[in-house]
Protein backbone atom coordinates (compact mmCIF):
# COMPACT_ATOMS: atom_id res chain seq x y z
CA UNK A 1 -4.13 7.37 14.80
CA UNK A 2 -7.17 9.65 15.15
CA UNK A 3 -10.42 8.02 15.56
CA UNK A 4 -13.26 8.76 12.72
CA UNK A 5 -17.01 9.67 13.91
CA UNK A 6 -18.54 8.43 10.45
CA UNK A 7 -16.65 5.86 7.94
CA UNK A 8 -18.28 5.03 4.46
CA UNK A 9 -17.23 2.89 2.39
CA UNK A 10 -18.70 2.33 -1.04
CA UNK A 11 -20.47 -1.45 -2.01
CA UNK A 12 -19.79 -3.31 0.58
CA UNK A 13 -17.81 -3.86 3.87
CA UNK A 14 -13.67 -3.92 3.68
CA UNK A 15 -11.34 -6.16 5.49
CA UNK A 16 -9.68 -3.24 6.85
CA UNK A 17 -13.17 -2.54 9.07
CA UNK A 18 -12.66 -5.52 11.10
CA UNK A 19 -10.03 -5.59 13.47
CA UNK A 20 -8.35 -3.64 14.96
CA UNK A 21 -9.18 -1.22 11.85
CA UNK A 22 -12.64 -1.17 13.38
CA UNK A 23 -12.02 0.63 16.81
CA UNK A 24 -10.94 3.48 14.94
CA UNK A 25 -13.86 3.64 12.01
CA UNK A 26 -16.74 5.17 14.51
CA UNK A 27 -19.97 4.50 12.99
CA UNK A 28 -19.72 2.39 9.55
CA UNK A 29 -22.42 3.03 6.39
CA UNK A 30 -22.41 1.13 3.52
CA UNK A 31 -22.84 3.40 0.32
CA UNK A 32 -24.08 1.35 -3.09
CA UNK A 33 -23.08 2.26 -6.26
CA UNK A 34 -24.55 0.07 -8.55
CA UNK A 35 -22.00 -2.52 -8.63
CA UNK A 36 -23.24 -6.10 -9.91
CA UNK A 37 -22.22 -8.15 -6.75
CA UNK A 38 -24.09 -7.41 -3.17
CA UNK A 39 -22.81 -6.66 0.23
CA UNK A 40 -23.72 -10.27 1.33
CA UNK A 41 -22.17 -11.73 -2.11
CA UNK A 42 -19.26 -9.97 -1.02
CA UNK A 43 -18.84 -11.10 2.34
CA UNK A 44 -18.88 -14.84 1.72
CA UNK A 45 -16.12 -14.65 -0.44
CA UNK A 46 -13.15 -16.18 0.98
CA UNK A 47 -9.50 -14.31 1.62
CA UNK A 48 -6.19 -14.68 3.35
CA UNK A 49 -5.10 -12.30 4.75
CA UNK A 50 -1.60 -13.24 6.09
CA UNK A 51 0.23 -12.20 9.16
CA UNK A 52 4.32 -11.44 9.86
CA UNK A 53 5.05 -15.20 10.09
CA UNK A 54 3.55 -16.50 7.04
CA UNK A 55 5.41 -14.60 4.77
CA UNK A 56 8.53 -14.22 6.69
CA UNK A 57 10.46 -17.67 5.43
CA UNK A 58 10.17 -15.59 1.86
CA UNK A 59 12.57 -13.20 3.17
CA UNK A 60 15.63 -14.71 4.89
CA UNK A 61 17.92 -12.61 6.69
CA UNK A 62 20.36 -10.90 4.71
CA UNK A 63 24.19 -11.87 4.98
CA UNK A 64 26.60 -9.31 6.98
CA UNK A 65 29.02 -9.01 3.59
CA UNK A 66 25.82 -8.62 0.98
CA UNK A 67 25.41 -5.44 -1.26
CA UNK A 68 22.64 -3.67 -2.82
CA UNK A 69 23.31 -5.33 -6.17
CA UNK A 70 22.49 -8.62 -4.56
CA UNK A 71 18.98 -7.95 -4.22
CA UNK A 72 17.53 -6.76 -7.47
CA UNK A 73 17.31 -3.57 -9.53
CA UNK A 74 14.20 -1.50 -10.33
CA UNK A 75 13.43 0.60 -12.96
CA UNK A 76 10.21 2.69 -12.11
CA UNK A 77 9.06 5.26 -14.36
CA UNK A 78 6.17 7.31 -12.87
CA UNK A 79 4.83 10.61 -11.94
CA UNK A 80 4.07 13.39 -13.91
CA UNK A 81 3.56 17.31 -13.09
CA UNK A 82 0.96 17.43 -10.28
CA UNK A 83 0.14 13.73 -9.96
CA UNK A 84 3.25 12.36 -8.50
CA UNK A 85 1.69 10.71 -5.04
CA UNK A 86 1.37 7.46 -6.70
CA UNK A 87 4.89 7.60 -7.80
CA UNK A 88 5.91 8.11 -4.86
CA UNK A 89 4.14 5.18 -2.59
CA UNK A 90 5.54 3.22 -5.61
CA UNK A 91 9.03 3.66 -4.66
CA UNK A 92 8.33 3.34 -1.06
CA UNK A 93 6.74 0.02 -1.49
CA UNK A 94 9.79 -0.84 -3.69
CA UNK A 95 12.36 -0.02 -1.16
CA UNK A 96 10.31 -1.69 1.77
CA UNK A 97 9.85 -4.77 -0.03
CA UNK A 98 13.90 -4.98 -0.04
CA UNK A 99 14.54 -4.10 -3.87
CA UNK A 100 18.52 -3.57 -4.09
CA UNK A 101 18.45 -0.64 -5.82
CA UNK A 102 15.57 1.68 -7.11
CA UNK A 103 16.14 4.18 -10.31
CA UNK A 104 13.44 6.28 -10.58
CA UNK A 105 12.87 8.26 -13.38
CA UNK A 106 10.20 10.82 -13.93
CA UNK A 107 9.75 14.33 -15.41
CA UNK A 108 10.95 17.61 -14.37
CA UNK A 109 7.97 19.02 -13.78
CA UNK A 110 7.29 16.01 -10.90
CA UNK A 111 11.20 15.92 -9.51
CA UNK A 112 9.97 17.81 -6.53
CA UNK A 113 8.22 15.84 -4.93
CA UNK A 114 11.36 13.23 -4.23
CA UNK A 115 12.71 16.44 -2.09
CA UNK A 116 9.71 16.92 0.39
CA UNK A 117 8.57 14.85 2.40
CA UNK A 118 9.68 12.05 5.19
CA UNK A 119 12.29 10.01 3.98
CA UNK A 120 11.09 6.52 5.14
């Protein structure tokens, strides 16, 4: 990952600019945009954020004879001509998150975007 001279970020700091996110940021600068709530308002406010182990018990290991139709169909219906990014992180968060099967239906003018591209 290539390491950034300057890094703003808009209202106040993110939890993504602490570590190990912050090695790479370079020099951080808080922009305001007129948002009710302050950096420091911000900054008390309590969050999790969780690691590998607590959320792996929510996804046992998967039996040697299972199938795709054990683990959930998804419907998504997204993208459209020249905005189709967002469909597409969409279905890769879908498949990484172990969905059995993902239909993905979107229009014509958007299909190419499921043919470039890495495949992970």
């Amino acid at each position: 990952m290539p390491d950034a001279t300057y890094t703003i970020t808009f209202q106040c700091g993110k939890t993504d600019l602490s570590e190990p996110g912050r090695k790479h940021a370079g020099e951080v600068h808080i922009a305001p945009i007129s948002l009710p709530i302050s950096a420091d308002d911000a900054l008390k406010a309590s969050y999790l954020l969780p690691e590998r182990e607590d959320v792996a018990a929510l996804f046992p290991d998967r039996p040697s004879n299972s199938h795709k139709g054990n683990y959930g169909k998804l419907l998504l219906i997204a993208g459209s001509r020249g905005m189709s990014g967002a469909a597409r992180l969409a279905a890769a968060a879908a498949l990484r998150s172990g969905v059995g099967l993902l239909l993905w239906w979107q229009s014509r003018e958007s299909a190419s975007v499921r043919s470039r591209g890495n495949r992970n």
